[in-house]
N, C-alpha and C. Protein backbone atom coordinates (compact mmCIF):
# COMPACT_ATOMS: atom_id res chain seq x y z
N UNK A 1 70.59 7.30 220.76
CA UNK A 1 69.86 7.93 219.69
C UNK A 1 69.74 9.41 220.00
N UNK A 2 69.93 10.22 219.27
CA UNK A 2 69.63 11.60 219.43
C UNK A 2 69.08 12.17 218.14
N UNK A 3 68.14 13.18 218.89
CA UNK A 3 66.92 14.05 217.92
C UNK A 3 67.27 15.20 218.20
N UNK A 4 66.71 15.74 217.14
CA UNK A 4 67.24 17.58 217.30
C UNK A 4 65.84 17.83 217.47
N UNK A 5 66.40 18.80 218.36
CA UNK A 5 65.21 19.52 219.84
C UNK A 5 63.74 19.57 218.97
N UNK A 6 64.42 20.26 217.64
CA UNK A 6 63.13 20.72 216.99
C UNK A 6 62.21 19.60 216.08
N UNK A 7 63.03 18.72 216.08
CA UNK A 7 62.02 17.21 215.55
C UNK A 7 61.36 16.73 217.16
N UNK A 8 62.04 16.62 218.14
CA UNK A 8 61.85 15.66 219.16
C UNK A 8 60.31 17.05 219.91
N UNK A 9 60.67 18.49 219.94
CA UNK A 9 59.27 19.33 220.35
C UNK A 9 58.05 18.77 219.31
N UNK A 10 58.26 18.99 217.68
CA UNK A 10 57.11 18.55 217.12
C UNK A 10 56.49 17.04 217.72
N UNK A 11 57.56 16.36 217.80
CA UNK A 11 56.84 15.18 217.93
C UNK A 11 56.05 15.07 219.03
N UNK A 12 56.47 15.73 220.64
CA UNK A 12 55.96 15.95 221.71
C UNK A 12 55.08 16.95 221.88
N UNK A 13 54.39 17.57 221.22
CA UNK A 13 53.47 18.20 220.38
C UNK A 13 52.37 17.92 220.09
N UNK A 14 52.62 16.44 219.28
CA UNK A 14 51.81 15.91 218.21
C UNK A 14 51.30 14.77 219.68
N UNK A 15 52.11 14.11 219.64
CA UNK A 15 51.28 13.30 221.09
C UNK A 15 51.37 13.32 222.61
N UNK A 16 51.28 14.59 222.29
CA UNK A 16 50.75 15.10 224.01
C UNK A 16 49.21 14.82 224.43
N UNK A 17 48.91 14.36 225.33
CA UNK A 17 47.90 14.62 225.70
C UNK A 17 47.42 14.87 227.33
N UNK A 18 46.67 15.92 227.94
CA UNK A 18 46.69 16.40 229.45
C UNK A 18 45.55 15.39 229.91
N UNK A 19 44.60 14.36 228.62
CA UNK A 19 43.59 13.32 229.53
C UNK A 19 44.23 12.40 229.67
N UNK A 20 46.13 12.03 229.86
CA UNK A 20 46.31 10.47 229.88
C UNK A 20 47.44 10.72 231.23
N UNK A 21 47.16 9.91 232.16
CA UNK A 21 48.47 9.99 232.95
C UNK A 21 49.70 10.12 232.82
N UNK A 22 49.88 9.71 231.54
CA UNK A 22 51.56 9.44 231.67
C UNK A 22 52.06 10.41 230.58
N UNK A 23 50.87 11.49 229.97
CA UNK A 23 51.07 12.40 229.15
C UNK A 23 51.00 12.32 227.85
N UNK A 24 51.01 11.50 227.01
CA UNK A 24 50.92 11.07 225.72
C UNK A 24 49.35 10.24 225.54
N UNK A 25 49.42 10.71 224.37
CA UNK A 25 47.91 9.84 223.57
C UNK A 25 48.40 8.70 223.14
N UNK A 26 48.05 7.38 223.71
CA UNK A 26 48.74 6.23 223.14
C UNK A 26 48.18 6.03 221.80
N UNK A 27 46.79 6.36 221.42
CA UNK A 27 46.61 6.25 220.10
C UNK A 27 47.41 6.91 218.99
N UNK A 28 47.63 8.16 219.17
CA UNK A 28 48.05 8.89 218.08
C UNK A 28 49.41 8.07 218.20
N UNK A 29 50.34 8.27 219.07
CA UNK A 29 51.59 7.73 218.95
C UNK A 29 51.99 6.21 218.58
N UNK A 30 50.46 5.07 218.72
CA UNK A 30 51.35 4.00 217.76
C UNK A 30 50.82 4.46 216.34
N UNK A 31 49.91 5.15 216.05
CA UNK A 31 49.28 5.34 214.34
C UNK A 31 50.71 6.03 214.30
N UNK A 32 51.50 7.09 214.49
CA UNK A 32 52.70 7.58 214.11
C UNK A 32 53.46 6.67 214.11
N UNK A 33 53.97 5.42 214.88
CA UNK A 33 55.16 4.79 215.20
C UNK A 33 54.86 3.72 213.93
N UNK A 34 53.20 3.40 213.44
CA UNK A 34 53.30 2.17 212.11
C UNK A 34 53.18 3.02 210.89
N UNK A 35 52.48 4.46 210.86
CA UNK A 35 53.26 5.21 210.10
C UNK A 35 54.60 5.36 209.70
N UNK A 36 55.78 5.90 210.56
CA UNK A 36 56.88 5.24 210.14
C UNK A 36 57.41 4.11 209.45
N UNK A 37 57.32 3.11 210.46
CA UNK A 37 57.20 1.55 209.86
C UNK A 37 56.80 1.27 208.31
N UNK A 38 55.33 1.85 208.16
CA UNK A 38 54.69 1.54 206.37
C UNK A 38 56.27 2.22 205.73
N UNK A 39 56.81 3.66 206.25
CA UNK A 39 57.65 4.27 205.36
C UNK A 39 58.71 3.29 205.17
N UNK A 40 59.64 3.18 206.24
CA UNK A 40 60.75 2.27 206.42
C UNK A 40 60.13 0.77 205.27
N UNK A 41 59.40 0.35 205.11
CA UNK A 41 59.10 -0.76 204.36
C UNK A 41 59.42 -0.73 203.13
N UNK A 42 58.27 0.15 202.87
CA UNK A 42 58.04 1.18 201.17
C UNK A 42 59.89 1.44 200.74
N UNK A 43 60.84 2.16 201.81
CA UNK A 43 61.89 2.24 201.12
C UNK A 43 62.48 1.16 200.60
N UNK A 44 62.45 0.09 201.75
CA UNK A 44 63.20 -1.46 202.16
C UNK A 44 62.66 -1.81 200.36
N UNK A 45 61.72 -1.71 200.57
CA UNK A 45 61.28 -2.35 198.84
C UNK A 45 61.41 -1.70 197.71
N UNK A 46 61.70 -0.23 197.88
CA UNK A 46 62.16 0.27 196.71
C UNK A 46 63.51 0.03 196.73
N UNK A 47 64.27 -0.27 197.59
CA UNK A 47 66.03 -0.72 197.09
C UNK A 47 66.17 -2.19 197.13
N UNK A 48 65.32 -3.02 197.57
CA UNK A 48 65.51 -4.43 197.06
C UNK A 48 65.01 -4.56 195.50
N UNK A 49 64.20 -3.61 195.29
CA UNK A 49 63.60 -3.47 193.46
C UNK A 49 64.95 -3.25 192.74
N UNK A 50 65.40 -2.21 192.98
CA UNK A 50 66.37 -1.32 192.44
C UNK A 50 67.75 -2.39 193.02
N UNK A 51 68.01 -3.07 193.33
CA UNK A 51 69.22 -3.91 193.86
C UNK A 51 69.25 -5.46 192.47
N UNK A 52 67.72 -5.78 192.23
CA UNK A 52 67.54 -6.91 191.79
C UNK A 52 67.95 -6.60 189.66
């Protein structure tokens, strides 16, 4: 998989965090990762609409 620098900085950005050991806010980053997901769905169902 590859990201361009400037999607993959925002994103490392957005869930950084300096209070978690391993550097990331696990909260923000799954609310972003089922964010995605709702999107990916929403499309999945607008082209099974549009298919039928």
């Amino acid at each position: 998989m590859e990201i361009e620098k400037q999607i993959y900085d925002e994103i490392a950005e957005m869930i950084h965090s300096d209070q978690s050991p391993v550097g990331i806010d696990a909260k923000k980053t799954h609310i972003y990762i089922i964010h995605l997901l709702q999107r990916i769905e929403e499309r999945l169902d607008r082209l099974e609409k549009a298919q039928s």
